[in-house]
PDB file of N, CA and C in Angstrom:
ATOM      1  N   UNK A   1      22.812  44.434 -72.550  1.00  0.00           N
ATOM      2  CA  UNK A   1      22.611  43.363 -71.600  1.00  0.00           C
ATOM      3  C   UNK A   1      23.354  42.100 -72.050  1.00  0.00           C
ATOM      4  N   UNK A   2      23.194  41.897 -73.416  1.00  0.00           N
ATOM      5  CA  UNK A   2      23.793  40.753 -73.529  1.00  0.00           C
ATOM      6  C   UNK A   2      25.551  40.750 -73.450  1.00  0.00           C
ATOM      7  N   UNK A   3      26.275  41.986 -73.624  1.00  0.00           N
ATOM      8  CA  UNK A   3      27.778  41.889 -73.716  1.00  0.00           C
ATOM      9  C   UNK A   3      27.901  41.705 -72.108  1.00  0.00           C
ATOM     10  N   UNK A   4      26.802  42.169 -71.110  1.00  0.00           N
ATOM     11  CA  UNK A   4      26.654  41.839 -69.753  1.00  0.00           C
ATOM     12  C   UNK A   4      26.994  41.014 -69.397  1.00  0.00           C
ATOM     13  N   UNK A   5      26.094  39.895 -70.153  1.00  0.00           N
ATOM     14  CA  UNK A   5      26.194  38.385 -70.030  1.00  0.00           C
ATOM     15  C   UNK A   5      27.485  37.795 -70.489  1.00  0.00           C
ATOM     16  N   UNK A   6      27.887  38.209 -71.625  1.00  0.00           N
ATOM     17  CA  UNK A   6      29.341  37.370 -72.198  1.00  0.00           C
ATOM     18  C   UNK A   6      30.285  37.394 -71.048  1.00  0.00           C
ATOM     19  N   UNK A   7      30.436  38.733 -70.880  1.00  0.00           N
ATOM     20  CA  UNK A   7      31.380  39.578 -69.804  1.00  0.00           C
ATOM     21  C   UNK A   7      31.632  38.280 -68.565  1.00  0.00           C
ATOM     22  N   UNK A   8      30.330  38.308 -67.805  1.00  0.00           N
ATOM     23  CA  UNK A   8      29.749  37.600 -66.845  1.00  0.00           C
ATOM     24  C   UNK A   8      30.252  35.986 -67.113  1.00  0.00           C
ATOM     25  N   UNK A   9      30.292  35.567 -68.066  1.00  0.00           N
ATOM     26  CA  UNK A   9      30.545  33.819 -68.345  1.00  0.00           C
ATOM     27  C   UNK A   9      31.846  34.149 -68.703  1.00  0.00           C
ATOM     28  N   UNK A  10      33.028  34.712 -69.434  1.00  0.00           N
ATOM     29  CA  UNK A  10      34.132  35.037 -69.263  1.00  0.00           C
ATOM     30  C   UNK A  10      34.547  35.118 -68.272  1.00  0.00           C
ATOM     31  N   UNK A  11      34.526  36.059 -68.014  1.00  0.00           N
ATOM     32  CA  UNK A  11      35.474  35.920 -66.001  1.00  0.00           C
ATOM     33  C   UNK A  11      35.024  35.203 -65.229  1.00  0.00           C
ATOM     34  N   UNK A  12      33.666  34.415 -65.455  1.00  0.00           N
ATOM     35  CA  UNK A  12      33.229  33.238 -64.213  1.00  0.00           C
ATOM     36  C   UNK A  12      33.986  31.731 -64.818  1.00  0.00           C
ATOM     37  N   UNK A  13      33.440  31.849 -66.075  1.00  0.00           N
ATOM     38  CA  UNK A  13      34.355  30.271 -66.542  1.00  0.00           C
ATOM     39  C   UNK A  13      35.302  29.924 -67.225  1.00  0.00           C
ATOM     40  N   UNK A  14      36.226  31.187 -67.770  1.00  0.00           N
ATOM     41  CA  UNK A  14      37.588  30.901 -68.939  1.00  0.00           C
ATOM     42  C   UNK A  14      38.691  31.045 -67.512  1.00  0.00           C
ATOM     43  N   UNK A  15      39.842  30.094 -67.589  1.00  0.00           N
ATOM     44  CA  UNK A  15      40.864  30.696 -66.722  1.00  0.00           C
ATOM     45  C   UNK A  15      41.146  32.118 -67.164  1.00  0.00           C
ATOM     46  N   UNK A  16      41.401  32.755 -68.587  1.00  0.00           N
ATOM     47  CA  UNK A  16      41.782  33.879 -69.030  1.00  0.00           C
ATOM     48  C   UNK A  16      40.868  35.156 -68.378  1.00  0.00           C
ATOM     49  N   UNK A  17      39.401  35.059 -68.602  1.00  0.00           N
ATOM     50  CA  UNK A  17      38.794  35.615 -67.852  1.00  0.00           C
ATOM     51  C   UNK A  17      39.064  36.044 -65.943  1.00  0.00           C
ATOM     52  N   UNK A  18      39.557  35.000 -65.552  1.00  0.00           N
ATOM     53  CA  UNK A  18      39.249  35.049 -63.876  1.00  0.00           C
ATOM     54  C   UNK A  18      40.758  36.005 -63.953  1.00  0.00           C
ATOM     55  N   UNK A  19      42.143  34.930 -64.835  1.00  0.00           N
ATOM     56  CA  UNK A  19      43.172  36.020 -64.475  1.00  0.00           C
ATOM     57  C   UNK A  19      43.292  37.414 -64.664  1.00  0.00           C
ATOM     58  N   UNK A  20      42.292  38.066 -65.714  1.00  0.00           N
ATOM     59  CA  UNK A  20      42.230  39.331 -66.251  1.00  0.00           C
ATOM     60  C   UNK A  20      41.175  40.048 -65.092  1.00  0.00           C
ATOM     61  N   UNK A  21      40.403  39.419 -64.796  1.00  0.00           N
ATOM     62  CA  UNK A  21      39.525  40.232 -63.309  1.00  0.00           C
ATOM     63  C   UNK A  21      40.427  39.973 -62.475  1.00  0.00           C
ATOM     64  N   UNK A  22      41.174  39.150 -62.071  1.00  0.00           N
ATOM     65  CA  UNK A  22      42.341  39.322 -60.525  1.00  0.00           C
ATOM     66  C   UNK A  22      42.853  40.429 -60.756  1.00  0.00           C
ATOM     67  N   UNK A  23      43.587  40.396 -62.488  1.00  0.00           N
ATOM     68  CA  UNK A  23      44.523  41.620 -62.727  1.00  0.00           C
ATOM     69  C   UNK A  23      44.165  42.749 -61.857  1.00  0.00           C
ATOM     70  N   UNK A  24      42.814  43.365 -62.473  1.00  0.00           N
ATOM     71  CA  UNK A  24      42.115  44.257 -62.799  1.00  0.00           C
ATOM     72  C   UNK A  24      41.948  44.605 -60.644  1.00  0.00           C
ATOM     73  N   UNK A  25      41.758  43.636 -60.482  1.00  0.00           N
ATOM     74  CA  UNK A  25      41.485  43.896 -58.855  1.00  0.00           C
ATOM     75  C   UNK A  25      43.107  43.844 -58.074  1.00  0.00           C
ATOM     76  N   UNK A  26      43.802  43.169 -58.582  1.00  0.00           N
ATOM     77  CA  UNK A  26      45.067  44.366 -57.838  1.00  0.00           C
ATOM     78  C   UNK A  26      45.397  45.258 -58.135  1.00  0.00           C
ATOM     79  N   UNK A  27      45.171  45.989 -59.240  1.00  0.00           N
ATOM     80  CA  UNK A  27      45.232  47.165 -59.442  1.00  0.00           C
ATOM     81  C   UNK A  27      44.688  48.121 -58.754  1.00  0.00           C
ATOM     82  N   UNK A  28      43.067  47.799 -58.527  1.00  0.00           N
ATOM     83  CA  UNK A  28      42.383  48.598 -57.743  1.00  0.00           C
ATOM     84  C   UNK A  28      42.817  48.289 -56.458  1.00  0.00           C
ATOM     85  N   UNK A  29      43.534  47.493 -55.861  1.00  0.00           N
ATOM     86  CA  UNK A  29      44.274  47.139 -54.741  1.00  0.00           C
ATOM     87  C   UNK A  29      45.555  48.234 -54.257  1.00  0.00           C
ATOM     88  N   UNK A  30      45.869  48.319 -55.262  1.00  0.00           N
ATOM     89  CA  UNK A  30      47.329  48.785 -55.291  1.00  0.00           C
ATOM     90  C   UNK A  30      46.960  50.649 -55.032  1.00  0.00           C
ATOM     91  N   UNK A  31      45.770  50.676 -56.069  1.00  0.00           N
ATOM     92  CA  UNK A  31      45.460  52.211 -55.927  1.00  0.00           C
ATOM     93  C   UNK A  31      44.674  52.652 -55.033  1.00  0.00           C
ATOM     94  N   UNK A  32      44.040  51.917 -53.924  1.00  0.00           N
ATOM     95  CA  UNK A  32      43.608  51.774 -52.577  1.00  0.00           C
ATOM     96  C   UNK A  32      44.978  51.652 -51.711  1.00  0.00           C
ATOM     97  N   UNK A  33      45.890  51.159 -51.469  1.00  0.00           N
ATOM     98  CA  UNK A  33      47.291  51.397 -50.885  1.00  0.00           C
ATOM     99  C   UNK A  33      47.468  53.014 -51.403  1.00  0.00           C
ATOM    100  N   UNK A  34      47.755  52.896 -52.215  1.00  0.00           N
ATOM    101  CA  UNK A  34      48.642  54.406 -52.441  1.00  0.00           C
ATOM    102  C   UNK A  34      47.559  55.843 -51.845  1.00  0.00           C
ATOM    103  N   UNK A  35      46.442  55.593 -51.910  1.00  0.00           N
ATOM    104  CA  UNK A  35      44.971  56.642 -51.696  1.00  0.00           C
ATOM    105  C   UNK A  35      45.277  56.860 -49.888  1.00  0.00           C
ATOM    106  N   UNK A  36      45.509  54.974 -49.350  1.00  0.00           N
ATOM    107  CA  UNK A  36      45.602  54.838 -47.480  1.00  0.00           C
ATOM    108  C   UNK A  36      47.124  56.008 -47.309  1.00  0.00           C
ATOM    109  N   UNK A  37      47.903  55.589 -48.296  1.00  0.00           N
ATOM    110  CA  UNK A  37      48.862  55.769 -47.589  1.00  0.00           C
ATOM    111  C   UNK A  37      48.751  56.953 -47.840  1.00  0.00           C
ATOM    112  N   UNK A  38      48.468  58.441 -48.703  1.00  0.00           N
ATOM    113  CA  UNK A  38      47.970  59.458 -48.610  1.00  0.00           C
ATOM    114  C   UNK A  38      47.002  60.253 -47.751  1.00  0.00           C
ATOM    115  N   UNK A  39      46.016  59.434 -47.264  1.00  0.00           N
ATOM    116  CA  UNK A  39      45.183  59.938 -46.080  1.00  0.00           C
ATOM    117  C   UNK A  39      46.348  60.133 -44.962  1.00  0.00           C
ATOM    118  N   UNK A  40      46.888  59.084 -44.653  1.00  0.00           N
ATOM    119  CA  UNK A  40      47.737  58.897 -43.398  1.00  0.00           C
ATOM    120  C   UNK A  40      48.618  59.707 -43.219  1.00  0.00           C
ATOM    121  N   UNK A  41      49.538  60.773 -44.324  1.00  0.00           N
ATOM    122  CA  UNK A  41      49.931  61.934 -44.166  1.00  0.00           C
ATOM    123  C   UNK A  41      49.071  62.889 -43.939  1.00  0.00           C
ATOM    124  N   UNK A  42      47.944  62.916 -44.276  1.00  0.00           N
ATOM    125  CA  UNK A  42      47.149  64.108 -44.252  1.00  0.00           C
ATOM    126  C   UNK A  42      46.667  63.912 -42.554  1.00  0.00           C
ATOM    127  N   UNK A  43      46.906  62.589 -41.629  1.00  0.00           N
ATOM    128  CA  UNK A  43      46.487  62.808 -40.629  1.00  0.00           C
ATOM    129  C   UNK A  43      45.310  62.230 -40.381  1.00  0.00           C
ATOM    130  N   UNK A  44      44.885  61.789 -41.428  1.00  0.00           N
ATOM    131  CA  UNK A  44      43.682  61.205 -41.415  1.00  0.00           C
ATOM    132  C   UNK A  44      43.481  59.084 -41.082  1.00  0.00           C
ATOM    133  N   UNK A  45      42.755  59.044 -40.189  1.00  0.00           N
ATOM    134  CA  UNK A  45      42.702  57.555 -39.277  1.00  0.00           C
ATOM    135  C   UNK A  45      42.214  56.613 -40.758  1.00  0.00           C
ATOM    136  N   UNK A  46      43.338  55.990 -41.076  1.00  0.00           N
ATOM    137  CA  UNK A  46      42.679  54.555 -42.151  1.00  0.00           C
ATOM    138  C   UNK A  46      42.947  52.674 -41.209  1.00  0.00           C
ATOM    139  N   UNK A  47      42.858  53.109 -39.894  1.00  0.00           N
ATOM    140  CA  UNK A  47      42.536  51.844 -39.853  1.00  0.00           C
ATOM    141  C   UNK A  47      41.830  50.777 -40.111  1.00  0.00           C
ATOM    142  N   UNK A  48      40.711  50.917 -40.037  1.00  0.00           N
ATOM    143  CA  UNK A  48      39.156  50.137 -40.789  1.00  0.00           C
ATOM    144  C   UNK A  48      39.715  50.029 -42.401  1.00  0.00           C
ATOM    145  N   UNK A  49      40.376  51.169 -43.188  1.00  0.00           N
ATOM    146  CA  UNK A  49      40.595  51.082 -44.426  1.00  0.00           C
ATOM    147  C   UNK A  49      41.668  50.253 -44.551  1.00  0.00           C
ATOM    148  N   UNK A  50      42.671  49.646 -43.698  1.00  0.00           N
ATOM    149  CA  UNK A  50      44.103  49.004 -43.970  1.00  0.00           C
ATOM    150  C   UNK A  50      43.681  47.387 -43.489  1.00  0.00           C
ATOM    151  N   UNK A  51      42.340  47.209 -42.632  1.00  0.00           N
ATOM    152  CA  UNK A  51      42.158  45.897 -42.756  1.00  0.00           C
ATOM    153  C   UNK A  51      41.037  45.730 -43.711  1.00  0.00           C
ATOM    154  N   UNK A  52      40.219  46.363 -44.004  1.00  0.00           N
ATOM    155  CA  UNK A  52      39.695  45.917 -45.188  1.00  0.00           C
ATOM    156  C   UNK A  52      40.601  45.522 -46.464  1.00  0.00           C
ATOM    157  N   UNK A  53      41.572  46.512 -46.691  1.00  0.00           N
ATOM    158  CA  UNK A  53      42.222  46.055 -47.943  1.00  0.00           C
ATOM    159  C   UNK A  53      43.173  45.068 -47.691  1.00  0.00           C
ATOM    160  N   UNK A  54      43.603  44.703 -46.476  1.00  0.00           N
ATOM    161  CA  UNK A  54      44.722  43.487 -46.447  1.00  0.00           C
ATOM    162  C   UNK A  54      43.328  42.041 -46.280  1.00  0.00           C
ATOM    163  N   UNK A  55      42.513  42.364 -46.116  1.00  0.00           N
ATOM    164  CA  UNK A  55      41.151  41.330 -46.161  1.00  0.00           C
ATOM    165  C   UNK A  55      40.637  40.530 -47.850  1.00  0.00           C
ATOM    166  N   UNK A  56      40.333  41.708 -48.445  1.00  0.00           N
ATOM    167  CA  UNK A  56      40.636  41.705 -49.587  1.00  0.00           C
ATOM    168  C   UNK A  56      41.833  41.380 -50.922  1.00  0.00           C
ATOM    169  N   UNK A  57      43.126  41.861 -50.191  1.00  0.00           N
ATOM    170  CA  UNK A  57      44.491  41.301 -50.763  1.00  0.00           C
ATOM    171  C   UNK A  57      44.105  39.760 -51.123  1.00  0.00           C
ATOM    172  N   UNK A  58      44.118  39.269 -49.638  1.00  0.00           N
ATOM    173  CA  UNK A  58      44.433  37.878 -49.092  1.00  0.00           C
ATOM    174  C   UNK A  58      43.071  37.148 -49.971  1.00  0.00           C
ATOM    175  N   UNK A  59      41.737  37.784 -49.889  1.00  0.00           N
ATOM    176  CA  UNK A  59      41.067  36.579 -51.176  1.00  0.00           C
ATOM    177  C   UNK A  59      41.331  36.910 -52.382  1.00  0.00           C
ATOM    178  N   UNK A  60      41.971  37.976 -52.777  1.00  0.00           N
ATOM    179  CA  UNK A  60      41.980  38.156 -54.418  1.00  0.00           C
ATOM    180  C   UNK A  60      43.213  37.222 -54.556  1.00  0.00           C
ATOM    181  N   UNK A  61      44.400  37.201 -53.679  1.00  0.00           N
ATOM    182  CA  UNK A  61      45.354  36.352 -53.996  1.00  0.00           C
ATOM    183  C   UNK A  61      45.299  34.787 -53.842  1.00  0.00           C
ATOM    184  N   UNK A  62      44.296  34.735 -52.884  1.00  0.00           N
ATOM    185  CA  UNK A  62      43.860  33.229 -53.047  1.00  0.00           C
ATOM    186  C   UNK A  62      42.939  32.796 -54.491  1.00  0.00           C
ATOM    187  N   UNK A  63      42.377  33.572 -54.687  1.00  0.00           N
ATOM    188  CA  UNK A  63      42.031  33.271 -55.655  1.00  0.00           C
ATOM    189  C   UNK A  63      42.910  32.962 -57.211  1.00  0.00           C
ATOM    190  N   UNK A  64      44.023  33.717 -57.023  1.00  0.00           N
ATOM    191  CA  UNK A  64      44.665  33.822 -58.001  1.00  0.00           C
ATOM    192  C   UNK A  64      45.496  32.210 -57.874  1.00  0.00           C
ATOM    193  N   UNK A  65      45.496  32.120 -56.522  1.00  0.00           N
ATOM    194  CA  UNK A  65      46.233  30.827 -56.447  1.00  0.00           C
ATOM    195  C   UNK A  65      45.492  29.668 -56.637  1.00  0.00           C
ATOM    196  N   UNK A  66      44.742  29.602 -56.731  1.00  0.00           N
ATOM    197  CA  UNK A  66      43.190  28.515 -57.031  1.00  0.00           C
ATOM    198  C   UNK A  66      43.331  28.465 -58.234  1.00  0.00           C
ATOM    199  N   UNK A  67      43.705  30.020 -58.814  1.00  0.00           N
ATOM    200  CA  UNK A  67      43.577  29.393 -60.405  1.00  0.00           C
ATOM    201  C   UNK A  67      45.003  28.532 -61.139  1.00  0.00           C
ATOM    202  N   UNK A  68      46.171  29.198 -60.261  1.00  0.00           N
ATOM    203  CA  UNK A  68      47.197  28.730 -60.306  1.00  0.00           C
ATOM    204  C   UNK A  68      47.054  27.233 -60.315  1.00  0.00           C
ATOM    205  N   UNK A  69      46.978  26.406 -59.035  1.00  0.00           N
ATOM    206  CA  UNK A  69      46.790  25.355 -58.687  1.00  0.00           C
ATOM    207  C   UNK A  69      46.347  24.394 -59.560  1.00  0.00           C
ATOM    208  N   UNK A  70      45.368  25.065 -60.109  1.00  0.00           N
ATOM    209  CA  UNK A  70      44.504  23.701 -61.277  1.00  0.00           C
ATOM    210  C   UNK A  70      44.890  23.798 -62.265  1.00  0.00           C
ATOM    211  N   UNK A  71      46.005  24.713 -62.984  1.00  0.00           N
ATOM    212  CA  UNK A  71      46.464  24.704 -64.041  1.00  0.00           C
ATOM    213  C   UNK A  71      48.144  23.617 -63.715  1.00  0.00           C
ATOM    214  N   UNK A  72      48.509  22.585 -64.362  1.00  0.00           N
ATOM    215  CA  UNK A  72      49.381  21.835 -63.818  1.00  0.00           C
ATOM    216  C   UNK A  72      50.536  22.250 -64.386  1.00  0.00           C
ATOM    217  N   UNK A  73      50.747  23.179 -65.429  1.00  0.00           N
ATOM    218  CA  UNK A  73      52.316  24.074 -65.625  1.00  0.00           C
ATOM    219  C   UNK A  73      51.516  25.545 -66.120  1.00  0.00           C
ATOM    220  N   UNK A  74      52.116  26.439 -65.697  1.00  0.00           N
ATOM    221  CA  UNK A  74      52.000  28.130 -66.158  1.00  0.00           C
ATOM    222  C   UNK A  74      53.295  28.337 -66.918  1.00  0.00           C
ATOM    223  N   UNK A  75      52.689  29.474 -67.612  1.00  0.00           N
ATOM    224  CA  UNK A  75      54.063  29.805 -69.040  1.00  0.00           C
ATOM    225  C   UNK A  75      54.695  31.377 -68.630  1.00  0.00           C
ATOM    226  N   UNK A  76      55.043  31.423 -68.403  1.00  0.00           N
ATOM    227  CA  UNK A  76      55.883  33.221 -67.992  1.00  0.00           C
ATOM    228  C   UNK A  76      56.788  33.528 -69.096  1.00  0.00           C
ATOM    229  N   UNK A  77      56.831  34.918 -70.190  1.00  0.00           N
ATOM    230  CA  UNK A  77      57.499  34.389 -71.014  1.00  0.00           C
ATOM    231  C   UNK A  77      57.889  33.198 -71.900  1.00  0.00           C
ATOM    232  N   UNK A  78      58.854  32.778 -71.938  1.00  0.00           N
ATOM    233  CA  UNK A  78      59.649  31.784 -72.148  1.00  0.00           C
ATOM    234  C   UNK A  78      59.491  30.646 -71.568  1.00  0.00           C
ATOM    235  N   UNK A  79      59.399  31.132 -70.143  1.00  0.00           N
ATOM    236  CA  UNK A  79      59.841  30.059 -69.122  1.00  0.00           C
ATOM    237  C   UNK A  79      58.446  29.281 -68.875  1.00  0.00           C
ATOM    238  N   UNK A  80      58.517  28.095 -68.716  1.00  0.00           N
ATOM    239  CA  UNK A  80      57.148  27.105 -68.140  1.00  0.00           C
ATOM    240  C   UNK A  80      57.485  26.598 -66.662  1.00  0.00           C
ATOM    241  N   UNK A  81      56.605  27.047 -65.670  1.00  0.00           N
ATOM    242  CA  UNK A  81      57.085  26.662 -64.408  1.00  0.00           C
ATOM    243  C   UNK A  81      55.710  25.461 -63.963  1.00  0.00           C
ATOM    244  N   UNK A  82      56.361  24.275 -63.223  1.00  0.00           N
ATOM    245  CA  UNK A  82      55.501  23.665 -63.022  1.00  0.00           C
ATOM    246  C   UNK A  82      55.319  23.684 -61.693  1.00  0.00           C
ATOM    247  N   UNK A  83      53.869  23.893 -61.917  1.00  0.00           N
ATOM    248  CA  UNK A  83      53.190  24.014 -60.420  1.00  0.00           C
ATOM    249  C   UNK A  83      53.106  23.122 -59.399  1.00  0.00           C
ATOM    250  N   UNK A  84      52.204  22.265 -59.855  1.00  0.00           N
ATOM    251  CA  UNK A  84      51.847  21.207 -58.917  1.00  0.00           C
ATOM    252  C   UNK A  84      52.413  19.930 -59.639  1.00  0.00           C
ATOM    253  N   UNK A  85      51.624  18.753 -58.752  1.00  0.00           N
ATOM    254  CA  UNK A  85      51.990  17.516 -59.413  1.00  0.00           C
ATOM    255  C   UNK A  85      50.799  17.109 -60.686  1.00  0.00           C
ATOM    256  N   UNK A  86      51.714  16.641 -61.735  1.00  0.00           N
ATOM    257  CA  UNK A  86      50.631  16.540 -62.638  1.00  0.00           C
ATOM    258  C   UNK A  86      49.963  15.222 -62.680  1.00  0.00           C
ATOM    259  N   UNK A  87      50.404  14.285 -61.768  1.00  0.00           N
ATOM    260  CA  UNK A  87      49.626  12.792 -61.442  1.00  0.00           C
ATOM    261  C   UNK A  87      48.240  13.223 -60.881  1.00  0.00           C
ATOM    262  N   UNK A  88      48.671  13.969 -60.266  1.00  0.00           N
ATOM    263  CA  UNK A  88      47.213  14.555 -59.980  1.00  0.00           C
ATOM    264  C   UNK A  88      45.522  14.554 -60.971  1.00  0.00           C
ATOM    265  N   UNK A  89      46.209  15.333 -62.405  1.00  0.00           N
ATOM    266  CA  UNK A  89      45.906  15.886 -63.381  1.00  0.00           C
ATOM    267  C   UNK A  89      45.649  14.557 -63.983  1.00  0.00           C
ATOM    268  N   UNK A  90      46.027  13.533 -64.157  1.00  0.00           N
ATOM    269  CA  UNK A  90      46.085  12.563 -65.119  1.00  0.00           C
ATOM    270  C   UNK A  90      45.200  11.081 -64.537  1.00  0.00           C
ATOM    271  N   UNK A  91      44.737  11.543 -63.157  1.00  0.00           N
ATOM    272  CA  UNK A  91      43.779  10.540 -62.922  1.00  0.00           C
ATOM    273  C   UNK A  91      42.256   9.881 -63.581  1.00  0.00           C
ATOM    274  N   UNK A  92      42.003  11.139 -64.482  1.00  0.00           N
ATOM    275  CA  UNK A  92      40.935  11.047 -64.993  1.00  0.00           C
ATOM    276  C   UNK A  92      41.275  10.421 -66.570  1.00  0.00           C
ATOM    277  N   UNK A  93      40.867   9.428 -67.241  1.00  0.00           N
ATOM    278  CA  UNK A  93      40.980   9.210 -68.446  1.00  0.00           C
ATOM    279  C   UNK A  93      39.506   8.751 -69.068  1.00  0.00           C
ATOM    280  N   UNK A  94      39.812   8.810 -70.091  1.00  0.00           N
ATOM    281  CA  UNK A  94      38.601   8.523 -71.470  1.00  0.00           C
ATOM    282  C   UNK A  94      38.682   7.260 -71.679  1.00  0.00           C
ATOM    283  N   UNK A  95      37.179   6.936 -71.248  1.00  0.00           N
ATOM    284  CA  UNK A  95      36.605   5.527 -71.160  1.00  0.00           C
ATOM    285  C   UNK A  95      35.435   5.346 -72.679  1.00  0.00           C
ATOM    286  N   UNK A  96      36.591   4.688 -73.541  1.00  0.00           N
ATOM    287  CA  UNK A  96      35.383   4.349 -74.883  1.00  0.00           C
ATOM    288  C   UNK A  96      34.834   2.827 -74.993  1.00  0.00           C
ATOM    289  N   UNK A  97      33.352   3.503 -75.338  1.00  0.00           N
ATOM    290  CA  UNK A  97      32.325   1.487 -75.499  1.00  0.00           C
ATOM    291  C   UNK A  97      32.506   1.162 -76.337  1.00  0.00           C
ATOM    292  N   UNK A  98      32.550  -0.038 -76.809  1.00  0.00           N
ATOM    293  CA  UNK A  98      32.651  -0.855 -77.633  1.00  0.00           C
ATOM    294  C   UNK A  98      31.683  -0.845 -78.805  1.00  0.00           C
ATOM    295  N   UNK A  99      31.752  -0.377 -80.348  1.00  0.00           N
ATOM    296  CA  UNK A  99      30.695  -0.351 -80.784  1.00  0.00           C
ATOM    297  C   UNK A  99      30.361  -1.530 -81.333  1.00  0.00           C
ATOM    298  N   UNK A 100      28.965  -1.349 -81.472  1.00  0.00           N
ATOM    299  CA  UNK A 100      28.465  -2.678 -82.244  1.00  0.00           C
ATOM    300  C   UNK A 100      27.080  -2.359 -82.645  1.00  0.00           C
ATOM    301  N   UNK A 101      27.131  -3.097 -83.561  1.00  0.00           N
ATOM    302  CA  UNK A 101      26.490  -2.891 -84.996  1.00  0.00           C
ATOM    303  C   UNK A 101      24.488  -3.671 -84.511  1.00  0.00           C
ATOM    304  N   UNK A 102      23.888  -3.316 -85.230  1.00  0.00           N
ATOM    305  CA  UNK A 102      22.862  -4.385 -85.070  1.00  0.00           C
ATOM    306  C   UNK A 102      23.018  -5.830 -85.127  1.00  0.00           C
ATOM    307  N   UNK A 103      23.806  -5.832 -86.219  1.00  0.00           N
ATOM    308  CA  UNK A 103      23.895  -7.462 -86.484  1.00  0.00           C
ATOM    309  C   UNK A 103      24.456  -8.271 -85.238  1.00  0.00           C
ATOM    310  N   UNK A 104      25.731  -7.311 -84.349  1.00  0.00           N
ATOM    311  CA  UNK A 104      26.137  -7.988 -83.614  1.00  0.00           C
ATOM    312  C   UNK A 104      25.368  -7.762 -82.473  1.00  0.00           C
ATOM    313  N   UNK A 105      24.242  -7.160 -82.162  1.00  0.00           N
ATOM    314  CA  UNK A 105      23.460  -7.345 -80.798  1.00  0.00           C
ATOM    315  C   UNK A 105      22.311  -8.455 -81.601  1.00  0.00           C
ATOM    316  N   UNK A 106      22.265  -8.623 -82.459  1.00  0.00           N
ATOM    317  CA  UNK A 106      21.469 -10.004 -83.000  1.00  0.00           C
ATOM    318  C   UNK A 106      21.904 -11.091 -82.461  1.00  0.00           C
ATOM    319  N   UNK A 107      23.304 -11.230 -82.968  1.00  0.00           N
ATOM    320  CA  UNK A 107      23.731 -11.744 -82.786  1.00  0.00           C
ATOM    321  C   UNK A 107      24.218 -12.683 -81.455  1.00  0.00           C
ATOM    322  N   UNK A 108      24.086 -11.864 -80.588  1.00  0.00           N
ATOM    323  CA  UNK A 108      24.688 -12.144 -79.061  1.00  0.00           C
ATOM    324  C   UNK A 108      22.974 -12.579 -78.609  1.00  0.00           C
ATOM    325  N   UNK A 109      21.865 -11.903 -79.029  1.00  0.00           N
ATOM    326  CA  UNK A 109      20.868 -12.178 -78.432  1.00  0.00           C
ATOM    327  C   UNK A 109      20.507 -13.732 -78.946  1.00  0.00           C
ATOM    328  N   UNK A 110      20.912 -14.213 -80.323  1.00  0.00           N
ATOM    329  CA  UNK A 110      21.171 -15.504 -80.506  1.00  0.00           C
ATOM    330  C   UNK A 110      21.477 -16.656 -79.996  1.00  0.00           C
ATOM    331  N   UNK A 111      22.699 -16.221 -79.493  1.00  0.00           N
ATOM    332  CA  UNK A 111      24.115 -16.927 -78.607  1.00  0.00           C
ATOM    333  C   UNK A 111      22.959 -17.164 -77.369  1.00  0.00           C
ATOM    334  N   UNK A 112      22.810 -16.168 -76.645  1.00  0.00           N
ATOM    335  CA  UNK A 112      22.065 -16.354 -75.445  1.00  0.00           C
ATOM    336  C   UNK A 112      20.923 -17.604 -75.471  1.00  0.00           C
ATOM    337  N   UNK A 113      20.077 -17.128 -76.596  1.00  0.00           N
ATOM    338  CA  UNK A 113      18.913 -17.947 -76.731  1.00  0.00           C
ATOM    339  C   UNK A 113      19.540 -19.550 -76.896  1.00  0.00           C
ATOM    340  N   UNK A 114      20.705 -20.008 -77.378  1.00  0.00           N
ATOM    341  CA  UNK A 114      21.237 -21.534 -77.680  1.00  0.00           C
ATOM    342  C   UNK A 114      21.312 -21.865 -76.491  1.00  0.00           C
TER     343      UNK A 114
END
C-alpha cells in the first residue's frame, strides 16, 4: 500500500512523474491504434473504438502540453528549446523582513513612547 502511495504522489506532483505516466499512456495509445486498425481488416466495426481513442489522444496530449507550458525551457538532448515566455515565470519574487533583534523592537517602542 504504501509504494501505492509513493507511486500516487509521483505522477500527481513531480513533472518527471506526470511525463513518465503520459509516456506510458501513449503507448497504450499507440497499441490501441494498431489492435483498431487490426479489427478493421478482420471486418470488424471500431467506430465507438476510433472516437474514444482520438478522445483520449487529445487529453493525454493536452496534458502533456500543460506540462510543457509551465516548464519555461525543455532540454531534448543537447538542445534547450524555449517554450514560452519566461517574464511570465519571473513575476513572482522573494520578499525578505527585516530582522530585528529585541533590543531593536525596545527600542522603537521607546522612540514611540518620546
Amino acid at each position: 500500500m504504501f509504494k501505492k502511495i509513493v507511486d500516487w504522489v509521483y505522477h500527481t506532483y513531480t513533472k518527471e512523474g506526470k511525463i513518465e505516466l503520459n509516456s506510458k499512456l501513449m503507448k497504450e495509445i499507440s497499441n490501441d491504434a494498431d489492435i483498431i486498425e487490426k479489427l478493421e481488416i478482420m471486418g470488424i466495426k471500431t467506430k465507438k473504438s476510433k472516437e474514444n481513442l482520438s478522445d483520449t489522444l487529445n487529453v493525454v496530449t493536452k496534458e502533456l502540453y500543460d506540462i510543457a507550458i509551465k516548464a519555461p525551457r525543455v532540454k531534448i538532448d543537447d538542445a534547450e528549446l524555449k517554450v514560452s515566455d519566461t517574464k511570465r515565470y519571473l513575476e513572482c519574487s522573494t520578499k525578505y523582513l527585516n530582522e530585528r533583534t529585541a533590543n531593536d523592537n525596545a527600542d522603537k517602542k521607546n522612540d514611540e513612547n518620546i
